[in-house]
Protein backbone atom coordinates (compact mmCIF):
# COMPACT_ATOMS: atom_id res chain seq x y z
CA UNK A 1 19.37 -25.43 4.87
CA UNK A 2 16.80 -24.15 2.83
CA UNK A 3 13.36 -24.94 3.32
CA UNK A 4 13.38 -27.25 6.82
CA UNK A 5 11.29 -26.59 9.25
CA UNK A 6 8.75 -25.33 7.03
CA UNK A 7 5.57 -27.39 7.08
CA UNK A 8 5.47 -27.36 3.58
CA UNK A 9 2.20 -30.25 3.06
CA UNK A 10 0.10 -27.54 5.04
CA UNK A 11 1.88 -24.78 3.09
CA UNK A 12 0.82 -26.83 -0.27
CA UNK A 13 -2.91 -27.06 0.79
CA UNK A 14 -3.51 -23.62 1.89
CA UNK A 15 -1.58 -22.68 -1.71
CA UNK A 16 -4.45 -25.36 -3.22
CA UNK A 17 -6.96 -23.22 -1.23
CA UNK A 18 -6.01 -20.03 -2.02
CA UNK A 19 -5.40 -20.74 -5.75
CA UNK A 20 -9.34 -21.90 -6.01
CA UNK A 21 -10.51 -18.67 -4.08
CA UNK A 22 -9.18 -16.86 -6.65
CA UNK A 23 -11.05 -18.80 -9.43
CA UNK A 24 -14.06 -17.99 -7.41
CA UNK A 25 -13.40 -14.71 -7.22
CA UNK A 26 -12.92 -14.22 -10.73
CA UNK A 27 -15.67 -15.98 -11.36
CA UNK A 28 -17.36 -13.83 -9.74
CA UNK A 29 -16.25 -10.61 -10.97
CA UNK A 30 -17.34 -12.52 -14.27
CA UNK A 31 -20.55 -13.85 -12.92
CA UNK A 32 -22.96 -11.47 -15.18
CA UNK A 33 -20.28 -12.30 -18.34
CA UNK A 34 -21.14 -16.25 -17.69
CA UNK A 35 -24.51 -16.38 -17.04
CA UNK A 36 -24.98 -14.21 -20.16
CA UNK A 37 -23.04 -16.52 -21.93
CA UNK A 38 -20.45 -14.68 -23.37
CA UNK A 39 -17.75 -16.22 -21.24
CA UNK A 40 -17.13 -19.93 -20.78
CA UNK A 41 -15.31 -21.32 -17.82
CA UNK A 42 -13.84 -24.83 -17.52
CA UNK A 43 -11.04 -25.87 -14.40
CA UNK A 44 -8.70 -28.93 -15.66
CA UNK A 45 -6.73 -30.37 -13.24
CA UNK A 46 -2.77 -30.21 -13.76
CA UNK A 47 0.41 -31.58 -12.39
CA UNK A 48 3.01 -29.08 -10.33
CA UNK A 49 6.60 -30.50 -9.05
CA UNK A 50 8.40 -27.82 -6.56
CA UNK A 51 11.13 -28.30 -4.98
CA UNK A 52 10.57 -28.61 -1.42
CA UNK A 53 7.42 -29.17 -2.08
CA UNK A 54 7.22 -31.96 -4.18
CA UNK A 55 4.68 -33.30 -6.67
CA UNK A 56 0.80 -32.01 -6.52
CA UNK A 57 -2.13 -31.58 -8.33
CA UNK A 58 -3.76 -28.54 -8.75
CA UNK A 59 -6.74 -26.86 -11.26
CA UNK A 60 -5.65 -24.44 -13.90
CA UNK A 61 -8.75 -22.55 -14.62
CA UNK A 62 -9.71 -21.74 -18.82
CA UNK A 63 -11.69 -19.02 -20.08
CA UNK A 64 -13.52 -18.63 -23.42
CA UNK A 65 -14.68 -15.22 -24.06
CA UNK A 66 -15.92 -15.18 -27.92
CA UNK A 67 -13.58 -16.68 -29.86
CA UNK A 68 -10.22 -16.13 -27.89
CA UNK A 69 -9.45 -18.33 -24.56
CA UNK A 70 -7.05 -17.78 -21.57
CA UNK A 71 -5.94 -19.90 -19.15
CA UNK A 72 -4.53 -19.14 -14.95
CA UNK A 73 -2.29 -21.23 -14.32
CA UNK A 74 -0.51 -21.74 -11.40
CA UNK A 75 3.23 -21.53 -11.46
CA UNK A 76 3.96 -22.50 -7.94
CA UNK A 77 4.05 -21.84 -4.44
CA UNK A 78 7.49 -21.65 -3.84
CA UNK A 79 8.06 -17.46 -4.99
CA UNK A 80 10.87 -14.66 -4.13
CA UNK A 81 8.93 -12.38 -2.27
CA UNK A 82 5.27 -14.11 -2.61
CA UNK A 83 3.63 -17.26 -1.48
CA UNK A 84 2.66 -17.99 -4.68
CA UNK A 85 1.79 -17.25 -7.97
CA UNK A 86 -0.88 -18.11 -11.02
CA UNK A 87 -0.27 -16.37 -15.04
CA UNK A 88 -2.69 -15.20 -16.64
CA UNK A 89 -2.21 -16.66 -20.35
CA UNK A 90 -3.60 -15.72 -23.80
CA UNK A 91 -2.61 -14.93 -27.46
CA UNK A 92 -0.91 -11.45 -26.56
CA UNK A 93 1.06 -12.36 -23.67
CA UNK A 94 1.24 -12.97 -19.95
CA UNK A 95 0.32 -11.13 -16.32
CA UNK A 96 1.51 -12.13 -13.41
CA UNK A 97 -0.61 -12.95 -10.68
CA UNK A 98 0.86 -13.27 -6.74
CA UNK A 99 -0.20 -14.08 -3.48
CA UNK A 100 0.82 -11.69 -1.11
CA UNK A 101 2.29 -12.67 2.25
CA UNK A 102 -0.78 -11.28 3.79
CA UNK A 103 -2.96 -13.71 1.23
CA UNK A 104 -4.48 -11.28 -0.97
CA UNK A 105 -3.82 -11.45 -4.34
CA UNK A 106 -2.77 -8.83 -6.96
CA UNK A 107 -2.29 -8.23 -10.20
CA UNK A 108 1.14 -7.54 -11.35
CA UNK A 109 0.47 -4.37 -13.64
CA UNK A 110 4.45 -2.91 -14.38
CA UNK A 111 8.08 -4.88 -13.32
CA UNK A 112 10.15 -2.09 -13.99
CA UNK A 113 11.48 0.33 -13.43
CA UNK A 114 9.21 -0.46 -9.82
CA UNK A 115 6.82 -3.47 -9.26
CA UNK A 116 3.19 -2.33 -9.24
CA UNK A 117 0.55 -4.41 -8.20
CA UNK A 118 -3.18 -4.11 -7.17
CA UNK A 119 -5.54 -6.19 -5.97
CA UNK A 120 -7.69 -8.46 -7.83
CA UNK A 121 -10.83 -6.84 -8.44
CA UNK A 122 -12.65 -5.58 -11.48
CA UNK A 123 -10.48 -3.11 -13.30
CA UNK A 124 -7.27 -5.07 -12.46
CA UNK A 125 -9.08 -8.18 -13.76
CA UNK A 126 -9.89 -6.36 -17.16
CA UNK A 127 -7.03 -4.52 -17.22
CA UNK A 128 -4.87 -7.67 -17.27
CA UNK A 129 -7.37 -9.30 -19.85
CA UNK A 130 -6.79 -6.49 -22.42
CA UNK A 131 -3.10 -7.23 -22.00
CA UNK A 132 -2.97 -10.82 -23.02
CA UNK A 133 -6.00 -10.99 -25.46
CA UNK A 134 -6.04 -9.98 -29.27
CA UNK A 135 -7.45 -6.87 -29.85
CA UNK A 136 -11.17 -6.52 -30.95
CA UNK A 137 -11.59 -5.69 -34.43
């Protein structure tokens, strides 16, 4: 069967982990953006139910920059080919953020016709920010 004898309460807290290292590091690729205070950032807790895993709580984290705001938000830990994985929300659209097996996370930049991902770092980070914001004009 599917999913025994997988410890999946200490899968769920290293997931919880994980998911708010990755708000620090954005944060932190941000850090100059906040402190100037051109970017707001503000974590609300949320409920997840998985199968296997169950029901959980876990931060989505929202971003004001100007006007516009976007929101991570976890999707789940349970993933084809990931251990986990947060979108990145906004007016324009959606990226796809996933945890690697080896616990890094990237940035989903193309599906098709082959998935291509990065790390999270700077130019993924505003790379996948262009995609899902409006346009400055």
């Amino acid at each position: 069967m599917l999913g025994s004898g997988i410890d999946w309460e200490t899968r769920k807290r290293d997931w919880i982990s994980s998911v708010a290292e990755l708000y620090q590091r954005v944060e932190g690729l941000l850090r100059s953006s906040i402190d100037a205070g051109d970017v707001s950032v503000n974590l609300v807790e949320m409920e997840l139910t998985e199968e296997f895993v169950g029901t959980y709580r876990i931060p989505r984290l929202e971003l004001t920059i100007g006007n516009e705001g976007v929101v991570f938000r976890p999707m789940g830990l349970v993933v084809m080919g990931a251990d986990g994985r947060v979108d990145l929300k906004g007016a324009r659209g959606t990226v796809t953020l996933l945890r690697e097996k080896s616990g890094e996370w990237v940035t989903v930049l193309e599906r098709a016709p082959e998935r291509e991902a990065r790390p999270v770092d700077s130019d993924t980070l505003r790379k996948a920010l262009q995609r899902v914001m409006l346009p400055v004009s």
